[in-house]
PDB file of N, CA and C in Angstrom:
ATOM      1  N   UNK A   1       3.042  75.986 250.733  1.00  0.00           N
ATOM      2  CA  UNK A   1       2.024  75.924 251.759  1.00  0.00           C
ATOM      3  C   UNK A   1       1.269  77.253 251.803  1.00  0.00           C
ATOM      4  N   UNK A   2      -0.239  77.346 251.963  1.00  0.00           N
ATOM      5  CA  UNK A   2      -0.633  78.372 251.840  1.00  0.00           C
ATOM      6  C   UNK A   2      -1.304  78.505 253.161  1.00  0.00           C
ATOM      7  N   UNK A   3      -0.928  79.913 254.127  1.00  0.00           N
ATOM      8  CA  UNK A   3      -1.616  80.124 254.797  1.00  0.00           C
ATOM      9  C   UNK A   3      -2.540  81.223 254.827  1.00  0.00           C
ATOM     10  N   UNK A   4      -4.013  80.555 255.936  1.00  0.00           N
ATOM     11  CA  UNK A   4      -5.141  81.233 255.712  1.00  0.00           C
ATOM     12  C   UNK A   4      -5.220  82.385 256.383  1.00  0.00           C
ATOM     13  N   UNK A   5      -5.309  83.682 255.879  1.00  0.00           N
ATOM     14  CA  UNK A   5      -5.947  85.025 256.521  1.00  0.00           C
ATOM     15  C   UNK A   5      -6.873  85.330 256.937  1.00  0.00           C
ATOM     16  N   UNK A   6      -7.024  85.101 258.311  1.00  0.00           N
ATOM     17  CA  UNK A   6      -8.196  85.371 259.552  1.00  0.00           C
ATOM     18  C   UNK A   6      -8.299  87.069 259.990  1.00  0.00           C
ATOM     19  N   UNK A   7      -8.491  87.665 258.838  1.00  0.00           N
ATOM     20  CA  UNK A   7      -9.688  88.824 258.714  1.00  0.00           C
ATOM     21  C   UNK A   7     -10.564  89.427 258.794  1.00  0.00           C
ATOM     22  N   UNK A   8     -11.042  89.936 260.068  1.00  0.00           N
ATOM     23  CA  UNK A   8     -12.389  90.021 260.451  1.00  0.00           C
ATOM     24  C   UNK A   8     -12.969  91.762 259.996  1.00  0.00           C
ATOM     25  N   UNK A   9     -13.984  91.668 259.684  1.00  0.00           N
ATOM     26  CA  UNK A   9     -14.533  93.000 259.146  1.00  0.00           C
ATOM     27  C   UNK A   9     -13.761  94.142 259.953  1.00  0.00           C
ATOM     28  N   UNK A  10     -14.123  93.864 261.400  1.00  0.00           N
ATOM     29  CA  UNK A  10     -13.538  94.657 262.359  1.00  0.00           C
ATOM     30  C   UNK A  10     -12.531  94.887 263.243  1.00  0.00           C
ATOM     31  N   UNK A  11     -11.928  95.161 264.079  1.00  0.00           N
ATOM     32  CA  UNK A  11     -10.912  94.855 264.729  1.00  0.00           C
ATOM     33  C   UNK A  11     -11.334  94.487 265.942  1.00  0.00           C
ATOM     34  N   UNK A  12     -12.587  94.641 266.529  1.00  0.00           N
ATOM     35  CA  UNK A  12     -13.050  94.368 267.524  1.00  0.00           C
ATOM     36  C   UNK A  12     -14.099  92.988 267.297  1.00  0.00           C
ATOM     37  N   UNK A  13     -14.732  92.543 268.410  1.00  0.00           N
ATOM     38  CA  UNK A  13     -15.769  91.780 267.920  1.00  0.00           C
ATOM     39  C   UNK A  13     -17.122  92.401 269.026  1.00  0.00           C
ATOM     40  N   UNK A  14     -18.136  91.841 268.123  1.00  0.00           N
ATOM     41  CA  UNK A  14     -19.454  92.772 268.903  1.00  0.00           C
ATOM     42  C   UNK A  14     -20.073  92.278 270.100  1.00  0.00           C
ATOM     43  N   UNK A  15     -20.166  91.409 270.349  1.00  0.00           N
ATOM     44  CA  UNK A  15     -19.917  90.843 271.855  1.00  0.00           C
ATOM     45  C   UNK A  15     -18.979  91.072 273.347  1.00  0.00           C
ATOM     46  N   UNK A  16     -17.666  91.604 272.700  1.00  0.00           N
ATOM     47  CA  UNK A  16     -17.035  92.058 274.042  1.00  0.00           C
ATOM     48  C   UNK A  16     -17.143  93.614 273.795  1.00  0.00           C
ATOM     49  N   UNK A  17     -17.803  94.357 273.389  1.00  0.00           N
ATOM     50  CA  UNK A  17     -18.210  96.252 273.272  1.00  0.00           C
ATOM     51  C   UNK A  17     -18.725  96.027 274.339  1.00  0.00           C
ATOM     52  N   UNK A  18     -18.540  97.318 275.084  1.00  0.00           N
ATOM     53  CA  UNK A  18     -18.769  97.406 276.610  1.00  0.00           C
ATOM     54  C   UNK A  18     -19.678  98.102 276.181  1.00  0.00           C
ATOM     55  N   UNK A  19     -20.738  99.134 275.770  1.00  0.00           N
ATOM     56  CA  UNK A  19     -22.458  99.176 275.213  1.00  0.00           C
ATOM     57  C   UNK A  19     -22.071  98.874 273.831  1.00  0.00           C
ATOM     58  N   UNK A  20     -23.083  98.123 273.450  1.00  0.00           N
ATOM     59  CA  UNK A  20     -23.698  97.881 272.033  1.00  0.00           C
ATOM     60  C   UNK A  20     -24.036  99.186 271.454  1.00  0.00           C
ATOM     61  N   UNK A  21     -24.056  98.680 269.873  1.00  0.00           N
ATOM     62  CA  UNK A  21     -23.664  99.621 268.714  1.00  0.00           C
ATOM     63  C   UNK A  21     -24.780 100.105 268.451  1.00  0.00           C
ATOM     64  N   UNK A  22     -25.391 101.652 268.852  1.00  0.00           N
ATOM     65  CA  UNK A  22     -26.529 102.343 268.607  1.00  0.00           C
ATOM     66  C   UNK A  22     -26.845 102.581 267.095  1.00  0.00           C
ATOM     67  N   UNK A  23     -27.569 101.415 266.270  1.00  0.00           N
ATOM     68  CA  UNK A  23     -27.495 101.338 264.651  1.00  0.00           C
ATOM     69  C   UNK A  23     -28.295 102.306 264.447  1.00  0.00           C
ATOM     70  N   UNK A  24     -29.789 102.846 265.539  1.00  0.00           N
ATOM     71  CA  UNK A  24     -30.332 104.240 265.181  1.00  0.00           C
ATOM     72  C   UNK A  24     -29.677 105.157 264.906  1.00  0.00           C
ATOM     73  N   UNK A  25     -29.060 105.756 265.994  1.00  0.00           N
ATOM     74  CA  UNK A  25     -27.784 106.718 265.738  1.00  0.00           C
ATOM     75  C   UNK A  25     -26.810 106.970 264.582  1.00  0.00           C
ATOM     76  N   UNK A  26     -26.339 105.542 264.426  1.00  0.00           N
ATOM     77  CA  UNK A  26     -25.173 105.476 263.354  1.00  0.00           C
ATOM     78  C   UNK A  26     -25.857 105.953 262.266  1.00  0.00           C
ATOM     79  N   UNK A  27     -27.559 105.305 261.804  1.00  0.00           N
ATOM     80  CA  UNK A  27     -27.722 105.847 260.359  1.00  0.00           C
ATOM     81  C   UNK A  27     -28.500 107.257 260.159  1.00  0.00           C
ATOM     82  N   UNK A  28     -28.380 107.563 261.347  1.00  0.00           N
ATOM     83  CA  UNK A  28     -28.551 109.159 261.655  1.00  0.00           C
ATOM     84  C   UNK A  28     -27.342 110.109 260.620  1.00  0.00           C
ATOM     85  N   UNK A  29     -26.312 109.565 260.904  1.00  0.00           N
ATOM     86  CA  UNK A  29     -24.698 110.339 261.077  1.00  0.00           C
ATOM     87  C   UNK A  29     -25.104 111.048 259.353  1.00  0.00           C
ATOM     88  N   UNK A  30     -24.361 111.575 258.745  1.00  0.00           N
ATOM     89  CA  UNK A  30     -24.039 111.840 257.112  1.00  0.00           C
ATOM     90  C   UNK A  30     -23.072 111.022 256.660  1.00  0.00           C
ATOM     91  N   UNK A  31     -23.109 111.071 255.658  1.00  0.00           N
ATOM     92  CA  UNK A  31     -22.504 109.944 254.423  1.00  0.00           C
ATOM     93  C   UNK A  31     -20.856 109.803 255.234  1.00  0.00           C
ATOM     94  N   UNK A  32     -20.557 111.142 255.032  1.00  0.00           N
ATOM     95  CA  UNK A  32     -19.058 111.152 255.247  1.00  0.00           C
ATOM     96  C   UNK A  32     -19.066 110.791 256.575  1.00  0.00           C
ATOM     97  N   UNK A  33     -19.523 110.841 257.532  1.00  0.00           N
ATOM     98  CA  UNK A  33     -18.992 110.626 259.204  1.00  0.00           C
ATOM     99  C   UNK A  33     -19.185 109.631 258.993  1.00  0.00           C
ATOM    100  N   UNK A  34     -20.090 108.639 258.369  1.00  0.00           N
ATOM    101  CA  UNK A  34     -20.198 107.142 258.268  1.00  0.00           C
ATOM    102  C   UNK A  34     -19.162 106.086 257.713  1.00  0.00           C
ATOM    103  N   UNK A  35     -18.882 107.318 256.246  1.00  0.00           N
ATOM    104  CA  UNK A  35     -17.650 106.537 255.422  1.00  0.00           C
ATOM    105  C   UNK A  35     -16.200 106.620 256.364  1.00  0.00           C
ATOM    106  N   UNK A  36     -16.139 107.794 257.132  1.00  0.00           N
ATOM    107  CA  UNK A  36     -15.025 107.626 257.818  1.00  0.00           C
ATOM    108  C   UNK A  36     -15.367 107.198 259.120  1.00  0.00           C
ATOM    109  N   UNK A  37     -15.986 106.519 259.672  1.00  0.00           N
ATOM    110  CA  UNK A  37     -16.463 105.596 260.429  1.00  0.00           C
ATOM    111  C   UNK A  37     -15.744 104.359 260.277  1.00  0.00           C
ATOM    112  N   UNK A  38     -16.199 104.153 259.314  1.00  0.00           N
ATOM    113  CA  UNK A  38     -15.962 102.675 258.475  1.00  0.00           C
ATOM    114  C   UNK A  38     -14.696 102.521 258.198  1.00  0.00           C
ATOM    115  N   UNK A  39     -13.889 103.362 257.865  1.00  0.00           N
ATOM    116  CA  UNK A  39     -12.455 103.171 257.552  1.00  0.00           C
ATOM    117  C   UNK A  39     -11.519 103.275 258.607  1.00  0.00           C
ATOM    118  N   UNK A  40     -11.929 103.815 259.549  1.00  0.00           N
ATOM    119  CA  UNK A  40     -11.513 104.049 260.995  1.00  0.00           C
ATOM    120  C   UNK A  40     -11.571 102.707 261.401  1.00  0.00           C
ATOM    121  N   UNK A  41     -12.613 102.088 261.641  1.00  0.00           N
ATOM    122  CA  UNK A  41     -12.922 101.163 262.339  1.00  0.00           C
ATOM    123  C   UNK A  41     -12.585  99.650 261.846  1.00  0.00           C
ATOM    124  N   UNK A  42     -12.552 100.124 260.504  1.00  0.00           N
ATOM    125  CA  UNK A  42     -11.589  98.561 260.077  1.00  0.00           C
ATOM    126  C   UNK A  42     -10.394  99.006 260.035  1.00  0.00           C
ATOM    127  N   UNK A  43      -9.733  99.837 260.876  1.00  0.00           N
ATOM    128  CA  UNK A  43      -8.370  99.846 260.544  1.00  0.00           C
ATOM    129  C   UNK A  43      -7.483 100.214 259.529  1.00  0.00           C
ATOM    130  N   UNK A  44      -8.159 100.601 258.554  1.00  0.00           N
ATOM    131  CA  UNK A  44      -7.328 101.190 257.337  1.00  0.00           C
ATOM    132  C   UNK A  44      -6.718 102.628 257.612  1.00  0.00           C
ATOM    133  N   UNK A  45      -7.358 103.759 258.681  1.00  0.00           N
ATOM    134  CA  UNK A  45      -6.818 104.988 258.806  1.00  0.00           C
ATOM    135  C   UNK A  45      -7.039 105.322 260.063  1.00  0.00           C
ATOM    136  N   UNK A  46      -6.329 106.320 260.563  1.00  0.00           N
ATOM    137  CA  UNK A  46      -6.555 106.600 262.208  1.00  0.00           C
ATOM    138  C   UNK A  46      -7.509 107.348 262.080  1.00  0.00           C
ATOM    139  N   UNK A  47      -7.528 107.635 263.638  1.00  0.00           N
ATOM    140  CA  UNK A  47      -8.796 108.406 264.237  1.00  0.00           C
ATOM    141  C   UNK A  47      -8.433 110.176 263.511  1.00  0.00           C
ATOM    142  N   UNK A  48      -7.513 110.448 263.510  1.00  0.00           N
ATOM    143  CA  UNK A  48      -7.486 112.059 263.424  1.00  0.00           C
ATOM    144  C   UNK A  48      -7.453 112.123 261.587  1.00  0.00           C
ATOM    145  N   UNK A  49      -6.762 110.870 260.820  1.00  0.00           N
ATOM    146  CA  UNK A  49      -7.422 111.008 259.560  1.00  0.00           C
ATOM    147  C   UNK A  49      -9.058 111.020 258.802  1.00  0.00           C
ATOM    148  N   UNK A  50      -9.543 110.151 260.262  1.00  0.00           N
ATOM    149  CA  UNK A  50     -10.951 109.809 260.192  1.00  0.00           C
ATOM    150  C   UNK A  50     -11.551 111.118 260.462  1.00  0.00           C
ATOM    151  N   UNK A  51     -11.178 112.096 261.296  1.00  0.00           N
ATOM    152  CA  UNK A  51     -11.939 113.418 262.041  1.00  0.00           C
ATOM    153  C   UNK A  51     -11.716 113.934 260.530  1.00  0.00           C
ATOM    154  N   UNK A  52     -11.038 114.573 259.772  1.00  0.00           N
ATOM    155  CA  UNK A  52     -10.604 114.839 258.728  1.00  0.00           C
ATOM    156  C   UNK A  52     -11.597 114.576 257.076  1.00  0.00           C
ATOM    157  N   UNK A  53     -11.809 113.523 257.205  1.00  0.00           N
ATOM    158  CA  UNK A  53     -12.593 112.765 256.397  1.00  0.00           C
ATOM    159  C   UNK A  53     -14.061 113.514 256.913  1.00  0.00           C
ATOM    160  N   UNK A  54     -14.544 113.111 257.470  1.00  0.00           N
ATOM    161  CA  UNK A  54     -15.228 113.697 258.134  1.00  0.00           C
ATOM    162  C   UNK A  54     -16.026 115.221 258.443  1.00  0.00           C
ATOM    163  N   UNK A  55     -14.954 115.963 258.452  1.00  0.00           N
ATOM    164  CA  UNK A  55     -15.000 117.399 258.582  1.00  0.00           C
ATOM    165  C   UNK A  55     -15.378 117.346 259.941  1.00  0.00           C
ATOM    166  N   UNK A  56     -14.880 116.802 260.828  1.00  0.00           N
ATOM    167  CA  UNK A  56     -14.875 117.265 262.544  1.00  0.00           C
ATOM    168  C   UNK A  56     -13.782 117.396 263.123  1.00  0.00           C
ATOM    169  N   UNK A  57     -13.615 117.870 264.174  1.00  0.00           N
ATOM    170  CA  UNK A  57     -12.654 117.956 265.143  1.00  0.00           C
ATOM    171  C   UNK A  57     -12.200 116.302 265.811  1.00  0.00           C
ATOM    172  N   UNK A  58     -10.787 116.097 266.098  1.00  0.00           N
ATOM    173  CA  UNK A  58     -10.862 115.253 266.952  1.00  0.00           C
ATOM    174  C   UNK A  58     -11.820 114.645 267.664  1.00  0.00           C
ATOM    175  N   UNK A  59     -11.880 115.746 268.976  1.00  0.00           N
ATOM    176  CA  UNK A  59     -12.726 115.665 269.561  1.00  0.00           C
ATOM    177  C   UNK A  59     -14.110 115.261 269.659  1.00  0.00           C
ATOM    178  N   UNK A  60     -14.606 115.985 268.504  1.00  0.00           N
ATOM    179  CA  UNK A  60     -16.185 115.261 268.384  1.00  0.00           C
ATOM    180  C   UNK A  60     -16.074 114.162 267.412  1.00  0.00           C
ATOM    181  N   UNK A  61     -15.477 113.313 266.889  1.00  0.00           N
ATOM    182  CA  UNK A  61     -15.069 112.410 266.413  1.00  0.00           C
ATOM    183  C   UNK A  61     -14.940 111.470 266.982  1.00  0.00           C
ATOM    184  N   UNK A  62     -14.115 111.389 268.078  1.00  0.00           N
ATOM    185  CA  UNK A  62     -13.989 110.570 269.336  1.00  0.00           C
ATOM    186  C   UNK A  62     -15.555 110.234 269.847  1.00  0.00           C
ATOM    187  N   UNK A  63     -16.070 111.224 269.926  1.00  0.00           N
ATOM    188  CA  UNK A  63     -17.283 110.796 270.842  1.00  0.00           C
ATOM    189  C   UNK A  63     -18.607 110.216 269.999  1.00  0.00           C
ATOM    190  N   UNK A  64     -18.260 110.022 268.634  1.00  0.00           N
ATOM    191  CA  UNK A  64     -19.954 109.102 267.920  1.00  0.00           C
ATOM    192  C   UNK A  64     -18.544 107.843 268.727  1.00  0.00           C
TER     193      UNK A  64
END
């Protein structure tokens, strides 16, 4: 029996975000805050590996 993997890009869905996703902003960011954006946000690495990736602090990491 094969069961199906319900995988969603994100871990969230874009309808229950308490504000919507500022796409100006986002393609503001640089390559890397974006790429570790992206890997953050699907879940493949945490937030403080993501700051890392990145070259930021926690802190300002947290806040894009």
């Amino acid at each position: 029996m094969v069961q199906e993997i319900n995988k969603k890009k994100y871990w969230f869905d874009e309808e229950n975000l308490l504000k919507p996703i500022d796409w100006g902003y986002f393609n503001t960011l640089s390559n890397r805050v974006k790429s570790a954006l992206e890997l953050y946000m699907r879940g493949e690495i945490s937030i403080g590996r993501a700051s890392e990736i990145a070259r930021m602090s926690y802190r300002e990491f947290d806040l894009i």
